[in-house]
Protein backbone atom coordinates (compact mmCIF):
# COMPACT_ATOMS: atom_id res chain seq x y z
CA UNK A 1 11.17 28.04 8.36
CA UNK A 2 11.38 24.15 8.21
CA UNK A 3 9.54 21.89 5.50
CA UNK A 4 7.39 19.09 6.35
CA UNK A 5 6.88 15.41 4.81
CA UNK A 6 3.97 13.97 4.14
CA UNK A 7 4.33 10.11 4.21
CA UNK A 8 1.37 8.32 1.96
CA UNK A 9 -0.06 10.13 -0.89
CA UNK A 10 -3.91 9.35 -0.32
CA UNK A 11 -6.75 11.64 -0.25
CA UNK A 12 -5.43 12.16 3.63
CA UNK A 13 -1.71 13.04 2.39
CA UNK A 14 -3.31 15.19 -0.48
CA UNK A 15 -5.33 17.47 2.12
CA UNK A 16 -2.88 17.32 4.58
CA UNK A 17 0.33 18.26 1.70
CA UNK A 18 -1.78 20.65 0.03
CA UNK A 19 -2.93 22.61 3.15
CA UNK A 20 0.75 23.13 4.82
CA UNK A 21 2.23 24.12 1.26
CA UNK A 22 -0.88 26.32 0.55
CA UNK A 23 0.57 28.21 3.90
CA UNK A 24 4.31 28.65 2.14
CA UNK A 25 5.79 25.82 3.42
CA UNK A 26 7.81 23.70 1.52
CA UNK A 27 6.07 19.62 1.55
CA UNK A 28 7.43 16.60 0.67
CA UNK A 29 4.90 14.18 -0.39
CA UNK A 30 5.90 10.58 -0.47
CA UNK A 31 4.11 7.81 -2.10
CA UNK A 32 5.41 4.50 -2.58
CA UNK A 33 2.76 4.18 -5.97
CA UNK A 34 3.69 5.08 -9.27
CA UNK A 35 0.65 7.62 -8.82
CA UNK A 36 -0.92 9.76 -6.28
CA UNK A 37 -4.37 9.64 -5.03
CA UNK A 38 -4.97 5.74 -3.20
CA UNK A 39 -7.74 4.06 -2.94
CA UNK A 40 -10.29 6.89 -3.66
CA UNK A 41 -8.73 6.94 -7.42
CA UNK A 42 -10.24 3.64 -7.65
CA UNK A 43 -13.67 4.88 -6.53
CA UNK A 44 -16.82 5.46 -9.06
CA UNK A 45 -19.20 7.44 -6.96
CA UNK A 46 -19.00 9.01 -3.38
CA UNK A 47 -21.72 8.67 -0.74
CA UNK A 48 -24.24 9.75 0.23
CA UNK A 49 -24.98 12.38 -2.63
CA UNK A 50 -22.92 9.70 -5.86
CA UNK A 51 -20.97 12.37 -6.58
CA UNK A 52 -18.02 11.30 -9.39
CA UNK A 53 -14.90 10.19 -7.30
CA UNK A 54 -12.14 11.70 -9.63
CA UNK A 55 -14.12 14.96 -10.32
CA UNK A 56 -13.68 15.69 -6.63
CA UNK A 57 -10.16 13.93 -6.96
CA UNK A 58 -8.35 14.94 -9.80
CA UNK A 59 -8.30 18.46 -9.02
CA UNK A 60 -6.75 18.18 -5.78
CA UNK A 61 -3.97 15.63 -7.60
CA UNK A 62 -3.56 18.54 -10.25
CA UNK A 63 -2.71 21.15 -7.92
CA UNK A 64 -0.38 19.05 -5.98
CA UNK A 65 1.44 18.59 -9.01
CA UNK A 66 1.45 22.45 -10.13
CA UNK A 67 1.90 23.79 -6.55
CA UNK A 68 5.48 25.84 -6.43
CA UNK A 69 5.87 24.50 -2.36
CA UNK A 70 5.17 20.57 -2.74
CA UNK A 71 7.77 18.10 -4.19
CA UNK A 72 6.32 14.58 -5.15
CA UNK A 73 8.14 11.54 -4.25
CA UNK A 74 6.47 8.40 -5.89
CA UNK A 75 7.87 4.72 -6.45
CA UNK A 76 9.17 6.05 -2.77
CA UNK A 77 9.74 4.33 0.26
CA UNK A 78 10.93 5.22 3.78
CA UNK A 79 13.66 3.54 5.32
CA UNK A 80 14.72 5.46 8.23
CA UNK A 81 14.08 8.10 10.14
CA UNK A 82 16.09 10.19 12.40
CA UNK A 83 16.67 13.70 14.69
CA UNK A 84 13.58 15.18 17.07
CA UNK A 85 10.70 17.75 16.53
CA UNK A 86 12.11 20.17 14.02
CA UNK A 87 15.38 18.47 12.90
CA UNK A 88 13.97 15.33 11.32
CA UNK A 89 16.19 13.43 8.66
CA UNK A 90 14.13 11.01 6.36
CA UNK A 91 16.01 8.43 3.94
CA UNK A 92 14.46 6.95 1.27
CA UNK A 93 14.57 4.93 -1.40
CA UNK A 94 13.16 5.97 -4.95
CA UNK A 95 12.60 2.51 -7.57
CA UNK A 96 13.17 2.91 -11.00
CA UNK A 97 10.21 4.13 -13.14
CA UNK A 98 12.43 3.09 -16.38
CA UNK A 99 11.29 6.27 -18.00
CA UNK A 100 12.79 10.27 -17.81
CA UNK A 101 10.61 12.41 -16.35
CA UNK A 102 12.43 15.50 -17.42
CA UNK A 103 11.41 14.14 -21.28
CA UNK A 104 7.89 12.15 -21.06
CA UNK A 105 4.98 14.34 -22.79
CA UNK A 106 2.58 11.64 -21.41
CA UNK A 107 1.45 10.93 -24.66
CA UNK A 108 0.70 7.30 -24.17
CA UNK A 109 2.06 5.89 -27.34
CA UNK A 110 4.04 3.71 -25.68
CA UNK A 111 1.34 2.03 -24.13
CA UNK A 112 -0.54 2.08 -26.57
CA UNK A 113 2.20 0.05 -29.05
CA UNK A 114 3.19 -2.65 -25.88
CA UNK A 115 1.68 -5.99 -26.79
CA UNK A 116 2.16 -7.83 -23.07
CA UNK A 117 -0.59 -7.76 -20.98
CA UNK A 118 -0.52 -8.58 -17.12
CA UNK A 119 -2.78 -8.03 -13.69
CA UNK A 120 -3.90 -4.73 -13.18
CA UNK A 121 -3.69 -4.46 -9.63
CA UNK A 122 -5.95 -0.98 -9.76
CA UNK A 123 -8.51 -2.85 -11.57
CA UNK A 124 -8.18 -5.36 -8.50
CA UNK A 125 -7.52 -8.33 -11.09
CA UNK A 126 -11.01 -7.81 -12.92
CA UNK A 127 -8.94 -5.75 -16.02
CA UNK A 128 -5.70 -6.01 -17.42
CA UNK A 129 -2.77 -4.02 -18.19
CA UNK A 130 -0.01 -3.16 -20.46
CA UNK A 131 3.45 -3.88 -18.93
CA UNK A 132 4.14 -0.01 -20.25
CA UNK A 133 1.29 1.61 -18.38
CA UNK A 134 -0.41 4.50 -16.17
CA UNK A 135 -2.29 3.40 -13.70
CA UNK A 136 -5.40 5.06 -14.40
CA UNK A 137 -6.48 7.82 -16.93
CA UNK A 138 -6.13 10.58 -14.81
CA UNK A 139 -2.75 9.50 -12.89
CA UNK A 140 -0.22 12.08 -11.01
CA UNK A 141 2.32 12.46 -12.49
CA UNK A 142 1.02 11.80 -16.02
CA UNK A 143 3.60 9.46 -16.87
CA UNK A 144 4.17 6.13 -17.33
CA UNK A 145 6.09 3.51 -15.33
CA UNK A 146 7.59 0.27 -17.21
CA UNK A 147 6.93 -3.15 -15.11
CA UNK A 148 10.67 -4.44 -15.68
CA UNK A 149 9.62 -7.49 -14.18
CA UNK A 150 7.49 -9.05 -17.00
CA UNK A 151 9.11 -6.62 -20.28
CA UNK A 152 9.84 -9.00 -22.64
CA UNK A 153 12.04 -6.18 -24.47
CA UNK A 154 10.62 -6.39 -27.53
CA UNK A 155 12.29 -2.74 -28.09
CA UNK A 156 8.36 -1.53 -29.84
CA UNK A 157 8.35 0.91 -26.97
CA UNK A 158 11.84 2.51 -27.44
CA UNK A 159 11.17 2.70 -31.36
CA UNK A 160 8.18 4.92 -31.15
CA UNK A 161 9.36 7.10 -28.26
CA UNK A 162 9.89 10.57 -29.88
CA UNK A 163 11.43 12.15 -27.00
CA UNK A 164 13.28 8.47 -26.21
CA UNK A 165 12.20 8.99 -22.66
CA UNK A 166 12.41 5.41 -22.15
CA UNK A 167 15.15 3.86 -20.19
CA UNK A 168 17.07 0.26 -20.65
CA UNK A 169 18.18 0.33 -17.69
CA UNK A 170 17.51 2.40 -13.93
CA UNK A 171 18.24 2.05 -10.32
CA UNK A 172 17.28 2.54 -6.99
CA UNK A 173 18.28 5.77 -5.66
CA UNK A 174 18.70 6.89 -2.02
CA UNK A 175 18.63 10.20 -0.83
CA UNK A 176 17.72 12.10 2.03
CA UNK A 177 15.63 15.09 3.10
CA UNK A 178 15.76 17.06 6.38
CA UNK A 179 12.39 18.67 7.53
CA UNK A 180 10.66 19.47 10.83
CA UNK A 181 7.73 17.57 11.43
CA UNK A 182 6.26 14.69 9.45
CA UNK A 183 2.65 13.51 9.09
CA UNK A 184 1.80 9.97 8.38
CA UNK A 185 -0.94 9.07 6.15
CA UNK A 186 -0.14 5.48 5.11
CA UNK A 187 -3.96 4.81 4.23
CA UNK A 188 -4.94 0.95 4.64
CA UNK A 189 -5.42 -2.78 3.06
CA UNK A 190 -8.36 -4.66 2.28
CA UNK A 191 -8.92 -7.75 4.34
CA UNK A 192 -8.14 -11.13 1.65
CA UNK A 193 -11.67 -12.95 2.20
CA UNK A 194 -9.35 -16.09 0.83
CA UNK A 195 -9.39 -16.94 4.64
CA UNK A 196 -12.99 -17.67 4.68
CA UNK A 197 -12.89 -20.35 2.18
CA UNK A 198 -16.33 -21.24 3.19
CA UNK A 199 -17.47 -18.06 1.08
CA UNK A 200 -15.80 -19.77 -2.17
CA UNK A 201 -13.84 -16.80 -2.68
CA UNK A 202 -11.31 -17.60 -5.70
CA UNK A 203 -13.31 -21.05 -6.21
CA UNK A 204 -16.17 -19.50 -7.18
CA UNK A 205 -15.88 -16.75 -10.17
CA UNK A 206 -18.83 -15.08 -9.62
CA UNK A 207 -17.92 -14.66 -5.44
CA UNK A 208 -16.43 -11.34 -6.22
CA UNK A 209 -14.83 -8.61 -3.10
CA UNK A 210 -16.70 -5.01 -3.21
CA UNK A 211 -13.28 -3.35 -4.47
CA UNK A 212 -13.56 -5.66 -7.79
CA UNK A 213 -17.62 -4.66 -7.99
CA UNK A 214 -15.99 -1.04 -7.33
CA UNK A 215 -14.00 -1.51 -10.34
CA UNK A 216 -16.56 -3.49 -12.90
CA UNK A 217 -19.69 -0.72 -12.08
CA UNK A 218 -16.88 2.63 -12.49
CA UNK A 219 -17.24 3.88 -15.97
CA UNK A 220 -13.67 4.27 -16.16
CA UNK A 221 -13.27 0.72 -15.44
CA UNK A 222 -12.43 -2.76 -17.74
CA UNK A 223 -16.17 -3.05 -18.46
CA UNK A 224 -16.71 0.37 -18.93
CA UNK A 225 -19.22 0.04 -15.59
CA UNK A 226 -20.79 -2.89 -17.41
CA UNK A 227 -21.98 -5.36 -14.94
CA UNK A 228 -20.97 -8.67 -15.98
CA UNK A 229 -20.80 -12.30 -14.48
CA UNK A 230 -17.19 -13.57 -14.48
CA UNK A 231 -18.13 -17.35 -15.22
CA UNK A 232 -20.19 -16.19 -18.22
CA UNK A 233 -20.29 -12.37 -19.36
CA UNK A 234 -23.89 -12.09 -18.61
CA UNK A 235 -25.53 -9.31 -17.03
CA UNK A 236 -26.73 -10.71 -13.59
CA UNK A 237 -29.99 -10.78 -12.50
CA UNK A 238 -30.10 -11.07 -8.80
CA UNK A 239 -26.58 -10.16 -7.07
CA UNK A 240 -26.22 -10.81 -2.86
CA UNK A 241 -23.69 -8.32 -0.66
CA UNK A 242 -22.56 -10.13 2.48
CA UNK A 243 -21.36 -7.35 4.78
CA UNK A 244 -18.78 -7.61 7.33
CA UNK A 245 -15.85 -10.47 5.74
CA UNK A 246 -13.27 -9.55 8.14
CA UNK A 247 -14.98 -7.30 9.89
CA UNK A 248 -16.62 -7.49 13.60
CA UNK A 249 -14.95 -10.89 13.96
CA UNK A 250 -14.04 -11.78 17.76
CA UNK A 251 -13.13 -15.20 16.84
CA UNK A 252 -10.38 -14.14 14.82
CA UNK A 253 -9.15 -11.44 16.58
CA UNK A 254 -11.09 -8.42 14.30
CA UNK A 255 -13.51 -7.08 16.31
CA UNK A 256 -13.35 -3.71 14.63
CA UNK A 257 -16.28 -1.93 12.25
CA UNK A 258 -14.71 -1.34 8.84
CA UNK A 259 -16.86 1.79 9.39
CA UNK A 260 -17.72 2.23 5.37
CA UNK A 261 -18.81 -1.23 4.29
CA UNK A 262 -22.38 -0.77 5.01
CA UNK A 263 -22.47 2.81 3.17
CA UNK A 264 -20.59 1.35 0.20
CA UNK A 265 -23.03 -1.75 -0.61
CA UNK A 266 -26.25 0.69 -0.20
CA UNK A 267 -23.98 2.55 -2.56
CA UNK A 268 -23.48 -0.07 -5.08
CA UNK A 269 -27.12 -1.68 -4.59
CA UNK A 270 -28.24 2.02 -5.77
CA UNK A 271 -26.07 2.56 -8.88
CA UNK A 272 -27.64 -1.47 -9.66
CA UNK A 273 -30.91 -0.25 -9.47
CA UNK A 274 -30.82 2.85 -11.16
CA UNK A 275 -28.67 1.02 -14.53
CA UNK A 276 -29.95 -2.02 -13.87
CA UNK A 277 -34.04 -1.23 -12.55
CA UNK A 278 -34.82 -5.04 -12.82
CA UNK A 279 -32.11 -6.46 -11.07
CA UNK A 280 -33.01 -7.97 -7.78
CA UNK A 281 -30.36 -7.12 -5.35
CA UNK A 282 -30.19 -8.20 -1.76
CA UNK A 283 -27.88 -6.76 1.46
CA UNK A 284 -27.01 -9.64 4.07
CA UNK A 285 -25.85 -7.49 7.14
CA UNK A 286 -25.44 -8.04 11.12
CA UNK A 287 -26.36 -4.09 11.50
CA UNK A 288 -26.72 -1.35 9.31
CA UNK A 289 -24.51 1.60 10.37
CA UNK A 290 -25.27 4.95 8.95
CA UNK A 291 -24.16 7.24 11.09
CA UNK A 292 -22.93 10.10 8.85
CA UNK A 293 -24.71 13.32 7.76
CA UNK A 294 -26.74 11.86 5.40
CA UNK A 295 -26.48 8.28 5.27
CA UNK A 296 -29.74 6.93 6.88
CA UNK A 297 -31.85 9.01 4.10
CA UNK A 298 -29.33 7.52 1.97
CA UNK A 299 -30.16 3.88 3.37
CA UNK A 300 -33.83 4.97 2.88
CA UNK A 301 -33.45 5.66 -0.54
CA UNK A 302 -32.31 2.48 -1.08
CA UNK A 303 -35.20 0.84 0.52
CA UNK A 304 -37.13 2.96 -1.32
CA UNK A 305 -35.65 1.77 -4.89
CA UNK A 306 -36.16 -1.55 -3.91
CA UNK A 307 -33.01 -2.73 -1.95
CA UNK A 308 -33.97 -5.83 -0.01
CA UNK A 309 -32.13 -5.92 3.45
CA UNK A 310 -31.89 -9.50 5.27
CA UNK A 311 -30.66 -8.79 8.61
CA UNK A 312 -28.26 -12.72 8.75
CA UNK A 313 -24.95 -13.79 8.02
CA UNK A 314 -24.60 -16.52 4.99
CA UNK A 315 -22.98 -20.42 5.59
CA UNK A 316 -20.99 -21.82 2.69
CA UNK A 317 -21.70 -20.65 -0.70
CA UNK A 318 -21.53 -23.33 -3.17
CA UNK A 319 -22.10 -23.92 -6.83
CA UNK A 320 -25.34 -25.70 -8.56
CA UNK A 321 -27.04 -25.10 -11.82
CA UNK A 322 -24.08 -22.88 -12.64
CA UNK A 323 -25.06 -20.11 -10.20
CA UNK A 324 -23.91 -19.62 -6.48
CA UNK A 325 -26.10 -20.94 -3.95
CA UNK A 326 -26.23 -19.87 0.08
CA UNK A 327 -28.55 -20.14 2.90
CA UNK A 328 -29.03 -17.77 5.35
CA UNK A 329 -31.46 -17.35 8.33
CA UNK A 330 -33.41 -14.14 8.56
CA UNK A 331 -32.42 -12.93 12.28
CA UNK A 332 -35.89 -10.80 12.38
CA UNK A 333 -38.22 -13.41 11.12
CA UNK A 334 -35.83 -16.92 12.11
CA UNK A 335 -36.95 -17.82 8.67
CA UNK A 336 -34.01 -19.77 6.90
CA UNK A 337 -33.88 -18.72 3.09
CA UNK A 338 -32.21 -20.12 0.19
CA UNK A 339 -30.78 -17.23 -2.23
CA UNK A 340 -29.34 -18.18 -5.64
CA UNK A 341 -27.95 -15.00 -6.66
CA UNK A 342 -26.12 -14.75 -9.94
CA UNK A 343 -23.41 -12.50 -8.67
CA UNK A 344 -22.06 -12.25 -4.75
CA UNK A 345 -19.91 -9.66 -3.50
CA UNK A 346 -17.97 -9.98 -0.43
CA UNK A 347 -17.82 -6.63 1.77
CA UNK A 348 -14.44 -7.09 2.93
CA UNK A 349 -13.38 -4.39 5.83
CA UNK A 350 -10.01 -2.36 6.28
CA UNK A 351 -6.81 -3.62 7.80
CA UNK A 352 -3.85 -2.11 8.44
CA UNK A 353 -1.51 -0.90 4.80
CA UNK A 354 1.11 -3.25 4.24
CA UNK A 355 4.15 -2.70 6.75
CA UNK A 356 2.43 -0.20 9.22
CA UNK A 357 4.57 -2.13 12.38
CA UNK A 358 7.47 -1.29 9.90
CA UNK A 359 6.85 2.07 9.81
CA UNK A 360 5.83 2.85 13.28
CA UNK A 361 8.98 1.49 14.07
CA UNK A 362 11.01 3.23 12.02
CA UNK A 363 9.67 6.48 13.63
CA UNK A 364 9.37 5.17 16.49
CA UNK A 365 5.63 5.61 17.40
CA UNK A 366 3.05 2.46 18.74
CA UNK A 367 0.42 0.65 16.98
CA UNK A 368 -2.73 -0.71 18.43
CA UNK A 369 -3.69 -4.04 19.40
CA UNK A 370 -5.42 -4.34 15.87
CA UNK A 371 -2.14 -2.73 13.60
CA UNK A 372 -3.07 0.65 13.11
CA UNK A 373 -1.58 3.27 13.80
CA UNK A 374 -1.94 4.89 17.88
CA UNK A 375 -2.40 7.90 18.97
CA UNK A 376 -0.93 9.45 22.43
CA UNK A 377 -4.01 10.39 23.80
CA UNK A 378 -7.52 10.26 21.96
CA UNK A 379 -8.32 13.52 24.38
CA UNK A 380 -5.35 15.33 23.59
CA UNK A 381 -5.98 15.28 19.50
CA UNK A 382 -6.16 11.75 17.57
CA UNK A 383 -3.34 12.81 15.63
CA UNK A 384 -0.49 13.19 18.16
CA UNK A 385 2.11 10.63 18.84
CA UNK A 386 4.35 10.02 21.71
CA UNK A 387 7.14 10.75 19.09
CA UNK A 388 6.76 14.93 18.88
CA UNK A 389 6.65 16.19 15.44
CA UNK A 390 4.99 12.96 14.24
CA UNK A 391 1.40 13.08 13.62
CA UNK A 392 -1.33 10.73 11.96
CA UNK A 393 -4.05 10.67 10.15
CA UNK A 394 -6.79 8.84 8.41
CA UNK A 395 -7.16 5.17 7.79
CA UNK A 396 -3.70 5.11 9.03
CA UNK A 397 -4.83 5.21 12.52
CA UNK A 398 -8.74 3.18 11.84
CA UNK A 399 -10.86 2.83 9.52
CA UNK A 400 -12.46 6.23 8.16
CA UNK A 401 -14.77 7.65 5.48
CA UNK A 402 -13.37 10.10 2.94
CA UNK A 403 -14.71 12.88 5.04
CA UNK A 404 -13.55 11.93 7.88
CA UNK A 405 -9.84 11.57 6.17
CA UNK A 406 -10.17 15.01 5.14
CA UNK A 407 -10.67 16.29 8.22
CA UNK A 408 -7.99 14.96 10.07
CA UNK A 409 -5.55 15.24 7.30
CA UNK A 410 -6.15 19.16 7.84
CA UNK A 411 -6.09 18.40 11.71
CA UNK A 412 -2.33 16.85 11.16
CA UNK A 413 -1.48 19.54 8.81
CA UNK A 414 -1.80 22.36 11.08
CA UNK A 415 0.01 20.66 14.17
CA UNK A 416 2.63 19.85 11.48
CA UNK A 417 2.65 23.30 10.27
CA UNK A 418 3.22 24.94 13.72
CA UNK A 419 6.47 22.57 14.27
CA UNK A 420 7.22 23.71 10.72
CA UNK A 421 7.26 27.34 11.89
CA UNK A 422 8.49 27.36 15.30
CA UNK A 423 10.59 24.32 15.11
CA UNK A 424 10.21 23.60 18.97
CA UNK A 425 6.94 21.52 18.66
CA UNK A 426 4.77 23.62 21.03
């Protein structure tokens, strides 16, 4: 019997890992994070039914880390791959975590003593932290990595260290697994709404991106799901969602629904409401697209609560009395309105992950037109490659909702897991 890698460890490369290993075959789950579990780790609620991201989460992180057939691979990246259906060789590179696994309790003292503080990239830049960190609460595997790039060495770190599981100095290391099929689950990017400049993105500090409002409303977040305006601290009082920045965009080449933008502002405009009742909120949107089990009650609901829905894309946002300021013409009535919202949060769609034409090169599959990831033939199964033993999955190949990654991480699994066991592909 072969083994399998999993490349991208995701909510897709969870499911997919944990339902080939849960069949006795051995997995090999790479993730190029210091921690399992993408973007849905930085997630508050789920929709339609607000369920708690991590509690659905954490336990499928936990049991990748207990399971006897998976092997975890983070700070990991591919660099080549080689052989045919059944007799794959994958090389990678591992980067240096600066800490021993084999000693670290997790214990957290050593964050907890580090007195540098930097970007948090999983807060998305609205939190900070330590240069000794975990990058969340509930991370897999529950240990730290040290950012070697901005450690001053102040040496606190190695003094309180009882197990002195803290390392000066580490490498990269390369090393190389064999296994017979491999499924690719390299999740996606969010588009950089810097590109629209007439949105004031950057300029502006209350023109925030829907990942950062992610962040700021998740009770696990740096405001403790505090709403706050950035250019003051003050709890807002009217906030605006402008749906589709980078998203259904002809002119510039993105003419693709981000499939989960509309979903996740009637998402956020209903966790407002419901901590915030008097809080005027406001969705600017070309279409609303609920199309899942559940979502148009869900878009009800919000209606329901309150949620006004303007069916017209904003001009330039600009600044005046201290608060952001945009017209925008209602589509349904041609009424142009003025908003003045205190807070205004971008939508911005999916994109491909960082280096998906790498990837696909490296083993040797296509990409679309748009970057992601192609299948052979949509007919045949949307996982399938022309490369046989390579299949992908989830927001790898377009954008998806968390169900849908489920599903076709269990999809890729099972091809995966009959190469695994017959070794001929068929």
């Amino acid at each position: 019997m072969g083994e399998v890698a999993v490349i991208g460890g995701g909510v897709t490369g969870i499911q997919a890992a944990l339902e080939i290993a849960d069949h006795g075959v051995t997995v090999h789950l790479i993730e190029r994070e210091p921690a399992i579990g993408g973007h849905m780790a930085m997630l508050d609620k789920t929709f339609p039914t607000n369920d708690c991201s991590l509690c659905i989460l954490s336990p499928k992180m936990a049991d990748v880390a207990r399971h006897p057939h998976i092997h975890l691979h983070t700070c990991t990246e591919v660099t080549s791959v080689t052989g045919s259906v059944g007799h794959f060789r994958i090389t990678a590179k591992r980067h240096p975590r600066y800490i021993d696994a084999s000693k670290c309790t997790g214990c957290g003292d050593c964050i907890q003593i580090c007195p540098v503080e930097v970007y948090n990239r999983f807060d998305a830049g609205v939190g900070v932290r330590k240069v000794i960190y975990k990058p969340h609460a509930q991370a897999i595997p529950d240990i730290p990595i040290k950012d070697a790039e901005h450690c001053i060495e102040c040496g606190l770190c190695y003094d309180i260290c009882m197990p002195d599981a803290i390392k000066k100095e580490d490498r990269v290391e390369e090393f190389s697994i064999d296994v017979a099929s491999i499924v690719v689950a390299t999740g996606y990017s969010t588009f950089d709404p810097c590109s629209k400049a007439w949105f004031g993105y950057l300029a502006i500090p209350d023109v925030i991106t829907n990942l950062e409002f992610e962040r700021m409303i998740s009770a696990g977040g740096p405001t403790g799901g505090a709403l706050r305006r950035l250019s003051n601290g003050e709890t807002p009082r009217s906030i605006v969602f402008i749906q589709c920045v980078g998203s259904r965009d002809t002119a510039r080449k993105r003419p693709w629904c981000s499939g989960t933008c509309c979903m996740a502002a009637i998402k956020h405009a209903i966790q407002i409401k419901e901590k915030y009742p008097a809080t005027e909120v406001t969705i600017c949107y070309i279409d609303v697209r609920a199309y899942g089990k559940g979502y148009e009650e869900y878009y009800q609901r919000a209606e329901r609560m309150g949620v006004h829905f303007l069916r017209g894309m904003p001009g330039e946002i600009y600044m005046s009395d201290r608060s952001p300021v945009l017209q925008v013409e209602n589509t349904e009535t041609r009424d142009v309105l003025t908003l003045k919202p205190d807070l205004v949060v971008l939508s911005v769609g999916m994109q491909p992950a960082v280096d998906t034409e790498k990837i696909a090169q490296q083993l040797g599959i296509e990409t679309e037109e748009n970057g992601f990831l192609r299948p052979k033939d949509q007919k045949l199964g949307p996982v399938l490659t022309i490369r046989p033993g390579i299949y992908i999955a989830g927001t790898a190949t377009a954008p998806k909702d968390i169900p849908d990654c489920v599903t076709a991480g269990g999809a890729a699994a099972m091809r995966a897991f009959i190469d695994a066991t017959s070794g001929d592909g068929t």
